[in-house]
N, C-alpha and C. Protein backbone atom coordinates (compact mmCIF):
# COMPACT_ATOMS: atom_id res chain seq x y z
N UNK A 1 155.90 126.44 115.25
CA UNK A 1 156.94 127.14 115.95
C UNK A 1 156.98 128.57 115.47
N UNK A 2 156.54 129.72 116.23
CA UNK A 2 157.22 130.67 115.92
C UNK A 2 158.29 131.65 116.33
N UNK A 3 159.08 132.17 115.65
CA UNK A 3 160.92 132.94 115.58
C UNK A 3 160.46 134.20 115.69
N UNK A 4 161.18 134.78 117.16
CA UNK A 4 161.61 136.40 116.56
C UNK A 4 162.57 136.54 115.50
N UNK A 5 162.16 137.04 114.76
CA UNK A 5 163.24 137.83 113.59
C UNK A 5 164.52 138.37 114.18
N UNK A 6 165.35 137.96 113.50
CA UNK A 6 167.28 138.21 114.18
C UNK A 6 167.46 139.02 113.20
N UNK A 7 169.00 139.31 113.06
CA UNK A 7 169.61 140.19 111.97
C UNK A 7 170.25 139.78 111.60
N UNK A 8 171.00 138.58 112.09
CA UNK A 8 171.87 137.56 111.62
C UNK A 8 171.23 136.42 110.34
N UNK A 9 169.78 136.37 110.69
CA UNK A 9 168.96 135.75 110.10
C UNK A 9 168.71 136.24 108.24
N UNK A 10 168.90 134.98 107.44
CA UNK A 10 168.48 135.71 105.76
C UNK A 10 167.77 134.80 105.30
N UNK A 11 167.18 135.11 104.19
CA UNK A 11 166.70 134.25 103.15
C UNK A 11 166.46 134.57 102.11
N UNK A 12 166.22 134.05 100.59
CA UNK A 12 166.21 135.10 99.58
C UNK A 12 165.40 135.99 98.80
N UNK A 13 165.45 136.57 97.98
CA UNK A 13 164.48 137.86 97.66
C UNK A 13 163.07 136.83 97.09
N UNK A 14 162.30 137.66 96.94
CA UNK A 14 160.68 137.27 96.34
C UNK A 14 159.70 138.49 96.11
N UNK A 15 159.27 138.32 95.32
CA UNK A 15 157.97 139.12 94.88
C UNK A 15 156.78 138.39 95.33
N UNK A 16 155.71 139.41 95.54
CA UNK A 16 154.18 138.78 95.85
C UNK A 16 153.42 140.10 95.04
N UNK A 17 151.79 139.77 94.94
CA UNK A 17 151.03 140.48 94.25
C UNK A 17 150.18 140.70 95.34
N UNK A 18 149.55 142.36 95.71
CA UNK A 18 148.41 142.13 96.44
C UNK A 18 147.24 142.48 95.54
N UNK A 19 146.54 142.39 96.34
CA UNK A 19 144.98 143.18 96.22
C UNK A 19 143.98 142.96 97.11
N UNK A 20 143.50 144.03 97.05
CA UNK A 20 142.39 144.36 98.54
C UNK A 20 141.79 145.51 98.43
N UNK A 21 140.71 145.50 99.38
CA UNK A 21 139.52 146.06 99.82
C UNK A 21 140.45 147.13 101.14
N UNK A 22 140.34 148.39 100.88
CA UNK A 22 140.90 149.26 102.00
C UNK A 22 139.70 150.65 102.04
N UNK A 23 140.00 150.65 103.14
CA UNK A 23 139.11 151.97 103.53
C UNK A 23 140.27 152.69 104.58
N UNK A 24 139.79 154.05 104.36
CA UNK A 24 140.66 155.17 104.65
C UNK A 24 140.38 156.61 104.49
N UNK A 25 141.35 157.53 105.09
CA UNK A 25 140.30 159.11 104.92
C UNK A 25 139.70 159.09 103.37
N UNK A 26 140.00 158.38 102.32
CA UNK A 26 139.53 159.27 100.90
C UNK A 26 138.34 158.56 100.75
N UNK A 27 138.04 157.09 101.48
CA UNK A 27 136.84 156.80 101.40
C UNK A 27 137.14 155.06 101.19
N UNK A 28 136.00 154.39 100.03
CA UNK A 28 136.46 152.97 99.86
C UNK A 28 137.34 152.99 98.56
N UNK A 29 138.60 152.00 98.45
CA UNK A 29 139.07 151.70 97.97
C UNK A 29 139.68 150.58 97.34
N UNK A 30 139.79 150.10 95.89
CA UNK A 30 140.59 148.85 95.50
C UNK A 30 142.35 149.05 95.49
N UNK A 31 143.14 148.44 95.95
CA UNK A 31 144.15 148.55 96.10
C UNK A 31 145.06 147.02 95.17
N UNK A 32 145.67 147.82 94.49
CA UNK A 32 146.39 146.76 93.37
C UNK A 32 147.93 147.29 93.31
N UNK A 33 148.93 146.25 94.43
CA UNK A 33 150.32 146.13 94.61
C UNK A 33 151.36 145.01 94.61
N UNK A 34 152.73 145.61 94.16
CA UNK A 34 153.82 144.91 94.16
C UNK A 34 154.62 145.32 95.63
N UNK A 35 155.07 144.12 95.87
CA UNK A 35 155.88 143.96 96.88
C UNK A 35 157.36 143.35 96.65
N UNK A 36 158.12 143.91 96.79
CA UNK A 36 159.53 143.30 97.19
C UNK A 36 159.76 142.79 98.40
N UNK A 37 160.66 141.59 99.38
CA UNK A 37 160.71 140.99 100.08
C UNK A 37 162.21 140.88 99.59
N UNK A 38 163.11 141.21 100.75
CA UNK A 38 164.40 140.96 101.00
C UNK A 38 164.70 141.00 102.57
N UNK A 39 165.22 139.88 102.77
CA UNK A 39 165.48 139.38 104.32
C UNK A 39 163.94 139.45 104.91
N UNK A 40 164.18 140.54 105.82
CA UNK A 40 162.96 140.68 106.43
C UNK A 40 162.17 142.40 106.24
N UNK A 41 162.67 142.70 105.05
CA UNK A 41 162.22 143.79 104.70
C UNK A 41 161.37 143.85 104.04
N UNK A 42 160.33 144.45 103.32
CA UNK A 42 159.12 144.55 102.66
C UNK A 42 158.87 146.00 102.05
N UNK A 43 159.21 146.17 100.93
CA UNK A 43 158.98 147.59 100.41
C UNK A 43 157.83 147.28 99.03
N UNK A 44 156.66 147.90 98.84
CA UNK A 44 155.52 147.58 97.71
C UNK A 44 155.46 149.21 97.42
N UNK A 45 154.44 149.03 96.41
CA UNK A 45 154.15 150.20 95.80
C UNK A 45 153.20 149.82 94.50
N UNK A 46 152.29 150.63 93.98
CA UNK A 46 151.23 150.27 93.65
C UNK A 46 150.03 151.43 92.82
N UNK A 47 148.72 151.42 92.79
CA UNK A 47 147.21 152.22 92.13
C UNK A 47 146.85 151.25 93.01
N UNK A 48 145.91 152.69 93.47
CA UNK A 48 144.64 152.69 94.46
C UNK A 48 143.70 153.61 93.61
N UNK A 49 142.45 152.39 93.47
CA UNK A 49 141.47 153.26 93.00
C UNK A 49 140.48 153.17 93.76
N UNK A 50 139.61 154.77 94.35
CA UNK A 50 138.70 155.15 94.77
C UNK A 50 137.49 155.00 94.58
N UNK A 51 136.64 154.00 94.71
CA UNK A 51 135.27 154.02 95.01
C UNK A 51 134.47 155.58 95.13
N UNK A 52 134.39 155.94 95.94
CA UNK A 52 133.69 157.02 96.25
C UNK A 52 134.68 157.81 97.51
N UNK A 53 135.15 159.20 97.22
CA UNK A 53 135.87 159.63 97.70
C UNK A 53 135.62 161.10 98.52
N UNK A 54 134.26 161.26 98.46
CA UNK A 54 133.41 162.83 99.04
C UNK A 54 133.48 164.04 98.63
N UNK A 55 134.59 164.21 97.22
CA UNK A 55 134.82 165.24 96.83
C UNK A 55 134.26 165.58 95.14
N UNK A 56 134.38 164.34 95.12
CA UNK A 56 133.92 164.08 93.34
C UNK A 56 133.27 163.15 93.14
N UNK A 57 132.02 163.06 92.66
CA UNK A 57 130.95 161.96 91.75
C UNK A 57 131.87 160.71 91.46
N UNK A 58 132.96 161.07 90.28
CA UNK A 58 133.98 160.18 89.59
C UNK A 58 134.71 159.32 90.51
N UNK A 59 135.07 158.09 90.01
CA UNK A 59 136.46 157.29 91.05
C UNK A 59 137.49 158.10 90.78
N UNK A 60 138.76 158.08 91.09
CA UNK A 60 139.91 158.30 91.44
C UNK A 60 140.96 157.23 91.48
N UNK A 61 141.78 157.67 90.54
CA UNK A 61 142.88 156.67 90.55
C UNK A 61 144.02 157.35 91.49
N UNK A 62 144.74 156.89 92.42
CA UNK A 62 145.98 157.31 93.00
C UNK A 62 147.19 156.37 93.10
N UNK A 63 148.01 156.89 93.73
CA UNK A 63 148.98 155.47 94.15
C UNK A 63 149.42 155.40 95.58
N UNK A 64 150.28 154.59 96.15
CA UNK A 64 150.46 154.23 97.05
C UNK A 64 151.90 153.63 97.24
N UNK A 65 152.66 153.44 98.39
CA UNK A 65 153.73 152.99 98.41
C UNK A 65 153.84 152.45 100.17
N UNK A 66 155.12 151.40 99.71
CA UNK A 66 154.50 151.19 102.02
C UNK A 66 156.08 150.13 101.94
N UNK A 67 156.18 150.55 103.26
CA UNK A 67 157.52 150.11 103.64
C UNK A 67 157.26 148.54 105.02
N UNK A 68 157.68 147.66 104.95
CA UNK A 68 157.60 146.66 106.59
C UNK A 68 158.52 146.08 106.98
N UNK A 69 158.90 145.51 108.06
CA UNK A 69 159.63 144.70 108.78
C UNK A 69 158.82 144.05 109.55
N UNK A 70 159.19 142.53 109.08
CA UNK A 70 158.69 141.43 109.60
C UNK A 70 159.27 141.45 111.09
N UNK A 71 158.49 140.97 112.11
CA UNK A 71 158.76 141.03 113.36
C UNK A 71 158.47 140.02 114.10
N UNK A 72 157.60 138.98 113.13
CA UNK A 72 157.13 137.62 113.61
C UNK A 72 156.88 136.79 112.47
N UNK A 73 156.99 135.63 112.77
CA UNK A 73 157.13 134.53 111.47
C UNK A 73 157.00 133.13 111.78
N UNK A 74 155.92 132.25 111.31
CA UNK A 74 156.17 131.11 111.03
C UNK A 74 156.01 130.23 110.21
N UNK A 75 155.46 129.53 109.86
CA UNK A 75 155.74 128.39 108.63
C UNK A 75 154.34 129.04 107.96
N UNK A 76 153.34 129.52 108.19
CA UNK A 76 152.12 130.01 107.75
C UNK A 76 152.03 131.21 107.88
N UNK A 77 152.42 131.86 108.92
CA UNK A 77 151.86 133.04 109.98
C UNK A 77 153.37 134.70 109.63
N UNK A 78 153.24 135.78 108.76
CA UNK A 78 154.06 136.72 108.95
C UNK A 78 153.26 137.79 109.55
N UNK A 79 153.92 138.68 110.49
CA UNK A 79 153.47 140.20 110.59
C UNK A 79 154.64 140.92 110.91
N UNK A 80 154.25 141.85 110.37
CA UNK A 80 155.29 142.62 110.43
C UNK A 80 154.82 144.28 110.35
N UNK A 81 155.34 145.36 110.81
CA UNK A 81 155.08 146.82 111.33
C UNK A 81 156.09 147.47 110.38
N UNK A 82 154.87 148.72 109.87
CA UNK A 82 155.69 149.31 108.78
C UNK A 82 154.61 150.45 108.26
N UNK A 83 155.31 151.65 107.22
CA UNK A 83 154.56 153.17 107.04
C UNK A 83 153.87 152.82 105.53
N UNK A 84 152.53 153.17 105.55
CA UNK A 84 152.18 152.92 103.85
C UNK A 84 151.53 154.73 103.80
N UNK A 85 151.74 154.78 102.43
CA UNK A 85 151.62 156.15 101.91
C UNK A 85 150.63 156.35 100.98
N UNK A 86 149.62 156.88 100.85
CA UNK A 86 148.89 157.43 99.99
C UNK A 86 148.74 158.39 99.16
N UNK A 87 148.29 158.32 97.75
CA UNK A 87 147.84 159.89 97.66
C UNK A 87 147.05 160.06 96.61
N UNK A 88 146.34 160.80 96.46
CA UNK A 88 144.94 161.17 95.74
C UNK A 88 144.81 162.41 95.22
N UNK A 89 144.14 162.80 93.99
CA UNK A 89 144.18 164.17 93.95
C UNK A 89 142.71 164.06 93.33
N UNK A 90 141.66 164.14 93.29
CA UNK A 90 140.42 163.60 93.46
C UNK A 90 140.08 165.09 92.57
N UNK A 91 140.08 166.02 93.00
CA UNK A 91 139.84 167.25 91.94
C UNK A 91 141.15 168.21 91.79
N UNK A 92 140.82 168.81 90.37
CA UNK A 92 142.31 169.74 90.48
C UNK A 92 142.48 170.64 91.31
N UNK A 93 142.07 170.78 91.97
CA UNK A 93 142.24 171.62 93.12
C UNK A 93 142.98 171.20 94.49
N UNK A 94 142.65 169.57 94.74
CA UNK A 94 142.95 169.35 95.83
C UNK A 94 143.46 167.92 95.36
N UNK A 95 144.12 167.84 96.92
CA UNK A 95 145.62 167.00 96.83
C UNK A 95 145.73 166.97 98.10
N UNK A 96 145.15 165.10 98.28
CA UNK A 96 145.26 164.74 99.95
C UNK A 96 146.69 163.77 99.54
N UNK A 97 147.24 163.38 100.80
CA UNK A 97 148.07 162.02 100.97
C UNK A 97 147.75 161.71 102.13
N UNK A 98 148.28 160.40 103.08
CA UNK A 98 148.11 160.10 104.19
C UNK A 98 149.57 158.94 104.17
N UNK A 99 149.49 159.47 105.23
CA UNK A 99 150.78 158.62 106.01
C UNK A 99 150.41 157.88 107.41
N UNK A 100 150.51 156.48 107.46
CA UNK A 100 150.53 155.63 108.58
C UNK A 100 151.15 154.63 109.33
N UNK A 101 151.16 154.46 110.19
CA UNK A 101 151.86 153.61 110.95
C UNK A 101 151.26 152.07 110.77
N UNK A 102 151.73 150.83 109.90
CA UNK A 102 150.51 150.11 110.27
C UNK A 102 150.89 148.84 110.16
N UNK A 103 150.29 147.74 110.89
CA UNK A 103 150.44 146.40 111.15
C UNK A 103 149.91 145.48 110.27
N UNK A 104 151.11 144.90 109.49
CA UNK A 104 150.01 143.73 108.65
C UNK A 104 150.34 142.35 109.02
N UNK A 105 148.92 141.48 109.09
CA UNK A 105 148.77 140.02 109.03
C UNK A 105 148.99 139.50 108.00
N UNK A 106 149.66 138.46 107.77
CA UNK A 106 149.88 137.75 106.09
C UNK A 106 149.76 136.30 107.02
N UNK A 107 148.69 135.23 106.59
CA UNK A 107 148.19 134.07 106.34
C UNK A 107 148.33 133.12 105.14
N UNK A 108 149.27 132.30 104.97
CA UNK A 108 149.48 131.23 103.56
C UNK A 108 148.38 130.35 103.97
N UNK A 109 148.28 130.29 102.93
CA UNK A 109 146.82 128.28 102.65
C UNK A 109 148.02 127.94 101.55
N UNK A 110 148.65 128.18 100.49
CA UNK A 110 149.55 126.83 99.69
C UNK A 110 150.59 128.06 99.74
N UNK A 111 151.84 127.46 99.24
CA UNK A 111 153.00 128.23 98.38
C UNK A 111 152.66 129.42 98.21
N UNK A 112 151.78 129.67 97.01
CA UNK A 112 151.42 130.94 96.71
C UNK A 112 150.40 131.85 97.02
N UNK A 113 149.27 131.25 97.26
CA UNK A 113 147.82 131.94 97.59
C UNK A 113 148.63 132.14 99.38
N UNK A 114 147.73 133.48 99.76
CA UNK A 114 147.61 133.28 101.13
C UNK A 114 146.84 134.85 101.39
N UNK A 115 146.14 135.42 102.13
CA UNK A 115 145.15 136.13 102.94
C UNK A 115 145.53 137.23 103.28
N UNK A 116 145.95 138.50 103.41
CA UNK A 116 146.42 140.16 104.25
C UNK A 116 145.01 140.56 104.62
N UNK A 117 145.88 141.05 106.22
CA UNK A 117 144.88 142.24 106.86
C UNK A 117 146.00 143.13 107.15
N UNK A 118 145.74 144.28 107.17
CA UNK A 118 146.26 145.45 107.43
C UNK A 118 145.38 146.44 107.72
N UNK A 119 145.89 147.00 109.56
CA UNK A 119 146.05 148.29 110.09
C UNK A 119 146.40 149.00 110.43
N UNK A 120 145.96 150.47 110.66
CA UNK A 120 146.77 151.32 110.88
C UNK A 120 146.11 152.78 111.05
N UNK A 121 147.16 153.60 111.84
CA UNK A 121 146.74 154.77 112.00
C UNK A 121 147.66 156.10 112.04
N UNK A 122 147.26 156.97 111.39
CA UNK A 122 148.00 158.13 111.18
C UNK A 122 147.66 159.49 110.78
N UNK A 123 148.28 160.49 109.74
CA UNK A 123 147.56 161.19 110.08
C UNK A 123 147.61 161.66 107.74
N UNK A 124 146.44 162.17 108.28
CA UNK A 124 146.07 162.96 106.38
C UNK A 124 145.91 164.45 106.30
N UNK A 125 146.59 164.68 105.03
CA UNK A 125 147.09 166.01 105.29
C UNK A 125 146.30 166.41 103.43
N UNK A 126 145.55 167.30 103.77
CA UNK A 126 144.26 167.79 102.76
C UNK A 126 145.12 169.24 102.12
N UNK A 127 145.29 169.22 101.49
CA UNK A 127 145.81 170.46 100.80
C UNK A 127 144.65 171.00 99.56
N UNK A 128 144.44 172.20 99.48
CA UNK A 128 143.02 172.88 98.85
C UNK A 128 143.93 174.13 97.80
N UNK A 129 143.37 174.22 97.15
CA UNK A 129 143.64 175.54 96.31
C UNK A 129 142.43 176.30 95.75
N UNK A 130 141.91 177.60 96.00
CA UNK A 130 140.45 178.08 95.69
C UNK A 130 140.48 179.98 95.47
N UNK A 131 140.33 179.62 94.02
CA UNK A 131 140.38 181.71 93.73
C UNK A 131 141.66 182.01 94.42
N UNK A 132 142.63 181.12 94.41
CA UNK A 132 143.99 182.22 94.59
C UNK A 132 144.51 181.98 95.91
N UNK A 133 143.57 181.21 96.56
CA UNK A 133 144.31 180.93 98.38
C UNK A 133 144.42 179.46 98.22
N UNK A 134 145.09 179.11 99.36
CA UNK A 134 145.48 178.29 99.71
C UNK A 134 145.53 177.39 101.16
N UNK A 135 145.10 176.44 101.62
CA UNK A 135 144.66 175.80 102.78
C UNK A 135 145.04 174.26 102.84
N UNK A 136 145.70 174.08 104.03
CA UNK A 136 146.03 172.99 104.39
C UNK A 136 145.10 172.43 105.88
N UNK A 137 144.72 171.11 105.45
CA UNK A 137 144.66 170.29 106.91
C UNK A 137 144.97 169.19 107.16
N UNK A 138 145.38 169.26 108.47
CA UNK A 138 146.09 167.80 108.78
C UNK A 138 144.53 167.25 109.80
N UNK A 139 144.71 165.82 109.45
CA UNK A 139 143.77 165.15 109.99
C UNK A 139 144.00 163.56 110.79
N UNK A 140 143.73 163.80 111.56
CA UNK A 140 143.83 162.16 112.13
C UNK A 140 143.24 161.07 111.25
N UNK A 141 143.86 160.14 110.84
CA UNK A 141 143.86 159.23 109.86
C UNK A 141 143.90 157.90 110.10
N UNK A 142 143.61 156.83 109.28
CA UNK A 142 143.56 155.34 109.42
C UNK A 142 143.39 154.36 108.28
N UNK A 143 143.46 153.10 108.51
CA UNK A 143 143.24 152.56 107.23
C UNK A 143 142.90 151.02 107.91
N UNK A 144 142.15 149.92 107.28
CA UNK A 144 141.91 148.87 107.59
C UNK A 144 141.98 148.31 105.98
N UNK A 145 142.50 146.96 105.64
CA UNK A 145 142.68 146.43 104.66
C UNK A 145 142.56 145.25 104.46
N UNK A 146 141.90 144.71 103.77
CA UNK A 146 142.04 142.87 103.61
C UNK A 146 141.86 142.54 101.93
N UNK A 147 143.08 141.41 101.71
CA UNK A 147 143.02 141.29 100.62
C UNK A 147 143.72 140.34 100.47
N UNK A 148 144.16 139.76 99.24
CA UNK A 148 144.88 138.46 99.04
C UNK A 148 146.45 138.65 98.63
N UNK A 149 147.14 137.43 98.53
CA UNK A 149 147.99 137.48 98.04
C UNK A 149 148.73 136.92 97.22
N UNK A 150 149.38 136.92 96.03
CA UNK A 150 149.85 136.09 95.71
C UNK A 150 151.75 136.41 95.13
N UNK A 151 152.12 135.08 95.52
CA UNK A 151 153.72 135.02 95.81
C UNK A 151 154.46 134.05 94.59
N UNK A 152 155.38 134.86 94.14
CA UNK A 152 156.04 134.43 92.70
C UNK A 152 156.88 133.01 93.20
């Protein structure tokens, strides 16, 4: 059976752990987050570390933060639509973030284990500093994600 989400509707708080495989403007990434879960809200936050990012040899550690509302639900099956945030500073000079709009799948197999995909699209905004000037670009942006989960 699955419920549209009401507002009248509650249940109580929980934590989950992610981690996943994401790709996005800075390149490939491991993504290691906490999530809060109240009603049907979803606020995480987290380190994202960079694989290879086009600006520097080195990985890159950054962080991340992301907001959702569940919009569908059933005994196995959540998704829910919501903004996750990035940001990276890959050399001292420069300092991207990205902001997106994005849809995640959450799949249970027991209680605790269960499966995330997450997409999305938005936009990344490249900020540069070089001999004294200064340059910004905004860029059309995205992210695809799959990773696991696990729920306290």
């Amino acid at each position: 059976m699955i419920t549209l989400v009401g507002i009248a509707q509650s249940e109580p708080s929980s934590w989950k752990l992610q981690a996943g495989y994401e790709v996005n403007y800075t390149g490939h990434n491991a993504v290691l987050h906490a999530e809060y879960a109240l009603n049907k809200h979803r606020i995480g936050g987290g380190i994202n570390y960079n694989f290879s990012d086009g600006f520097a040899s080195n990985p890159v550690v950054g962080v991340g933060l992301s907001y959702g509302y569940v919009v569908l639900q059933s005994e196995k099956w959540q998704a829910s639509l919501g903004i996750d945030y990035r940001r990276q500073k890959p050399l001292k000079i420069v300092n991207i973030q990205t902001l997106v709009l994005a849809n995640s799948i959450e799949y249970k197999f027991t209680e605790h284990i269960g499966a995330l995909s997450r997409i999305g699209y938005g936009v990344a905004l490249e900020r540069a500093a070089s001999a004294g000037s200064f340059a910004q670009l905004n860029n059309i942006s995205g992210l695809f994600l799959i990773g696991c989960v696990y729920s306290f």
